[in-house]
C-alpha atoms as a PDB file:
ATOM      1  CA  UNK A   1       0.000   0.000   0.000  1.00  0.00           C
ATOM      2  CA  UNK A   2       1.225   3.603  -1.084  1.00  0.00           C
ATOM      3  CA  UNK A   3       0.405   6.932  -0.431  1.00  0.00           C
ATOM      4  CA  UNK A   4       0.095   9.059  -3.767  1.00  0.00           C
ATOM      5  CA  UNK A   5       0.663  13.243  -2.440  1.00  0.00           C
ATOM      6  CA  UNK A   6      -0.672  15.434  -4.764  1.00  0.00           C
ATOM      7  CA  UNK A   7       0.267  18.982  -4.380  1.00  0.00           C
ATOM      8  CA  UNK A   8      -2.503  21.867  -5.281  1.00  0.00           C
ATOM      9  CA  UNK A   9      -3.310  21.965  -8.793  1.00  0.00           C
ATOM     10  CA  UNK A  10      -1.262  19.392  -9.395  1.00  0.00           C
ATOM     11  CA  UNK A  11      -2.229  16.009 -12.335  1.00  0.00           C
ATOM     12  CA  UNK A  12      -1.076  12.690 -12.648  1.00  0.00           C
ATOM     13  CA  UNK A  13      -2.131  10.865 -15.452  1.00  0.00           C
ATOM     14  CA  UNK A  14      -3.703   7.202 -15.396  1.00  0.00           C
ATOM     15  CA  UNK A  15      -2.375   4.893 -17.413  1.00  0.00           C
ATOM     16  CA  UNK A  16      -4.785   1.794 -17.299  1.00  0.00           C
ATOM     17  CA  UNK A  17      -2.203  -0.780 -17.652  1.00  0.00           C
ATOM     18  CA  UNK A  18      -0.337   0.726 -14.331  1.00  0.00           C
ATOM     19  CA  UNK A  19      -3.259   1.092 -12.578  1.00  0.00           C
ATOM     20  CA  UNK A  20      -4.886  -1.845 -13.769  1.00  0.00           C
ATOM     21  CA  UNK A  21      -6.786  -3.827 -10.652  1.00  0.00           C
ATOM     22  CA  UNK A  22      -5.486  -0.928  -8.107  1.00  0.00           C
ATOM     23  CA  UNK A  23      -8.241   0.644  -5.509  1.00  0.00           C
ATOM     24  CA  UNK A  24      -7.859   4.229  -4.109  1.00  0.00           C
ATOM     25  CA  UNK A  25      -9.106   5.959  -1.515  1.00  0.00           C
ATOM     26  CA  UNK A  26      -8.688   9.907  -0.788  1.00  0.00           C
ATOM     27  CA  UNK A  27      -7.478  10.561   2.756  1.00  0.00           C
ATOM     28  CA  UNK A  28      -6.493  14.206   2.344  1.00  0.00           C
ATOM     29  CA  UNK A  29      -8.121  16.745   0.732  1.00  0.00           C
ATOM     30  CA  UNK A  30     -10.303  16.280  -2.759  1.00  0.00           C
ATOM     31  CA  UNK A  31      -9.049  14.850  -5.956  1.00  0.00           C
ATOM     32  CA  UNK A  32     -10.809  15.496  -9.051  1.00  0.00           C
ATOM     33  CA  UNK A  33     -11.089  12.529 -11.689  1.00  0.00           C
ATOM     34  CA  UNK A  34     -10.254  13.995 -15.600  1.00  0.00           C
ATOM     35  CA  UNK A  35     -12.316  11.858 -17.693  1.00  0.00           C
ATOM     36  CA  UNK A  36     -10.821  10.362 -20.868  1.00  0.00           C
ATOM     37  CA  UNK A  37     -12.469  13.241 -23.319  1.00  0.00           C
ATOM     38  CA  UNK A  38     -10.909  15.680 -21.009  1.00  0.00           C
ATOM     39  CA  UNK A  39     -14.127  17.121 -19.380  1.00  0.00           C
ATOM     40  CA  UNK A  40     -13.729  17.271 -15.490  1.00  0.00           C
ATOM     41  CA  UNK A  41     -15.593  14.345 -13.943  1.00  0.00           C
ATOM     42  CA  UNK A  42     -16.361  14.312 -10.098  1.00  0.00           C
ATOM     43  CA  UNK A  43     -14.498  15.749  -7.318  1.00  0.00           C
ATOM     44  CA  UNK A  44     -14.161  12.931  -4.514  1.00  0.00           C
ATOM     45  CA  UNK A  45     -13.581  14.599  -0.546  1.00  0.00           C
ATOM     46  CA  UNK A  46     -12.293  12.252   2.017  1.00  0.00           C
ATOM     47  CA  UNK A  47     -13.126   8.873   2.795  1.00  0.00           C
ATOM     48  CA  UNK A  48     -13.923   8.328  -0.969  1.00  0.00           C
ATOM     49  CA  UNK A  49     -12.782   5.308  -2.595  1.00  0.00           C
ATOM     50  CA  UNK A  50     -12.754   4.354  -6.327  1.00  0.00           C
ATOM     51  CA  UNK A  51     -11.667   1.639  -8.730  1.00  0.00           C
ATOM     52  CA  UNK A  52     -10.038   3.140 -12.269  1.00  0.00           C
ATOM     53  CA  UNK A  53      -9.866  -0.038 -14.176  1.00  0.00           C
ATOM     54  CA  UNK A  54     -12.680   0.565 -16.901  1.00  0.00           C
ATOM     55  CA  UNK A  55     -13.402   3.974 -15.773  1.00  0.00           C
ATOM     56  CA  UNK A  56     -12.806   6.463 -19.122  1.00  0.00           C
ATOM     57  CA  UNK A  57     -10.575   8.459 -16.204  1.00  0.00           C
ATOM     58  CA  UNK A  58      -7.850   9.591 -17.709  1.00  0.00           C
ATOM     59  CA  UNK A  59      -5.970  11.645 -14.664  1.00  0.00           C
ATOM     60  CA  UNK A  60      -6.434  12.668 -11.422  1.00  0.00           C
ATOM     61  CA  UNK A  61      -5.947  16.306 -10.403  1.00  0.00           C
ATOM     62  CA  UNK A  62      -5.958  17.736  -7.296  1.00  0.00           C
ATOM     63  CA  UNK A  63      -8.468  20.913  -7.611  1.00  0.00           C
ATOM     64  CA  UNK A  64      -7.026  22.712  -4.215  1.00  0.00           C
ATOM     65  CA  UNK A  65      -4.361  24.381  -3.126  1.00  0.00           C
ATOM     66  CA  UNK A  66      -3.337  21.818  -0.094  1.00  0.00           C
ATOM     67  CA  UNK A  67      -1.508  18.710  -0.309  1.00  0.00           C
ATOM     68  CA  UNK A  68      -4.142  16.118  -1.384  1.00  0.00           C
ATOM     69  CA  UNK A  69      -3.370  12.581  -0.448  1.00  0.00           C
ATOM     70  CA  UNK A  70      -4.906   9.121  -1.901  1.00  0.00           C
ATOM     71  CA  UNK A  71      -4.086   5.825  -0.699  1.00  0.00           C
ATOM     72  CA  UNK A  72      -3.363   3.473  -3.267  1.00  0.00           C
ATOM     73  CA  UNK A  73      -4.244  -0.024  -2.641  1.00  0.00           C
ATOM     74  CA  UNK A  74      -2.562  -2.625  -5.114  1.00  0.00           C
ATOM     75  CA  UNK A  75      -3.127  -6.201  -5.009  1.00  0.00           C
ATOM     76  CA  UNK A  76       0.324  -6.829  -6.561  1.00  0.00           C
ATOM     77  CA  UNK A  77       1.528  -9.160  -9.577  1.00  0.00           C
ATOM     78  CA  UNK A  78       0.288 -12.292  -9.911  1.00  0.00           C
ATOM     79  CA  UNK A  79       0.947 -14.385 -13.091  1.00  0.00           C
ATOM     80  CA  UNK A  80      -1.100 -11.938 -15.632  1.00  0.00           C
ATOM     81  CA  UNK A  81       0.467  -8.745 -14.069  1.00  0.00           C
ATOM     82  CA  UNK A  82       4.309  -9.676 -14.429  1.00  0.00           C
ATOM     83  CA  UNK A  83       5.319  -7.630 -17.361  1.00  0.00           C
ATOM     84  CA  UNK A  84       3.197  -4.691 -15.953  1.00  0.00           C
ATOM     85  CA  UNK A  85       4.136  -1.292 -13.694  1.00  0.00           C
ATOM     86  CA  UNK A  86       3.088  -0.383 -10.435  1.00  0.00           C
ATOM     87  CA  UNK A  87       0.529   2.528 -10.943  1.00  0.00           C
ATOM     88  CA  UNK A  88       2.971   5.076  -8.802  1.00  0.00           C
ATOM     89  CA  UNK A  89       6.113   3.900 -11.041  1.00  0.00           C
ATOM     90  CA  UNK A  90       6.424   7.638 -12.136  1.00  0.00           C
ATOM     91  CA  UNK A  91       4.442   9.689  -9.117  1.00  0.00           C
ATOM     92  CA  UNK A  92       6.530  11.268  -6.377  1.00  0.00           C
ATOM     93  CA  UNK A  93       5.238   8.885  -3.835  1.00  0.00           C
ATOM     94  CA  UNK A  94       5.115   9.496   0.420  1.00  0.00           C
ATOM     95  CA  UNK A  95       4.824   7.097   2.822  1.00  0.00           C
ATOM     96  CA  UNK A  96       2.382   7.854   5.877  1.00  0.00           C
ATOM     97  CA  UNK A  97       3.272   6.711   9.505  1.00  0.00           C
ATOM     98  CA  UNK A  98       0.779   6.824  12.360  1.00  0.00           C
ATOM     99  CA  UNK A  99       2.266   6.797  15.620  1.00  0.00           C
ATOM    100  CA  UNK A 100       0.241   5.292  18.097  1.00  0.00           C
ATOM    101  CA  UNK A 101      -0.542   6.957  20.965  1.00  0.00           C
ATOM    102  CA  UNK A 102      -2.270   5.733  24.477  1.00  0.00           C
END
């Protein structure tokens, strides 16, 4: 599991073979999916999640000026998904820790 930080204003694109079978969810902030025609599809707050595979969406933008965050969930390779890239192969990635506190 990764963390994908998107800055304000800032678009990655979606390749469906690199995000093929991955599951996000936005827990930062609001990320707006660009659908494939380049119209601006739905803005999703926090909490949402979404599959891309089949979707039409084309990119993700982040439509603030914060630091948006989605967490992207990735079942891995198995046979069929050897050859293929991890969908945050060219995304400036962060990693979120969560100290525990009592």
């Amino acid at each position: 599991m990764q963390t994908l930080a998107l800055r304000g204003g800032a678009r990655v694109a979606v390749v469906e073979a690199e995000w093929y079978d991955a599951f996000c969810v936005v827990t930062r902030g609001r990320v707006q999916l660009e659908l494939r025609d380049g119209e601006p599809g739905p803005v999703l707050g926090r909490d949402a999640g979404f599959w891309l595979r089949g979707t039409g969406v084309r990119a993700l933008r982040n439509p603030g000026r914060r630091t948006a965050r989605v967490r992207v969930v990735n079942p891995g390779p198995g046979p069929s998904h050897a050859s293929r890239q991890t969908p945050y192969a060219s995304c400036r990635m962060t990693e979120e820790r969560h100290d525990q506190h009592e």
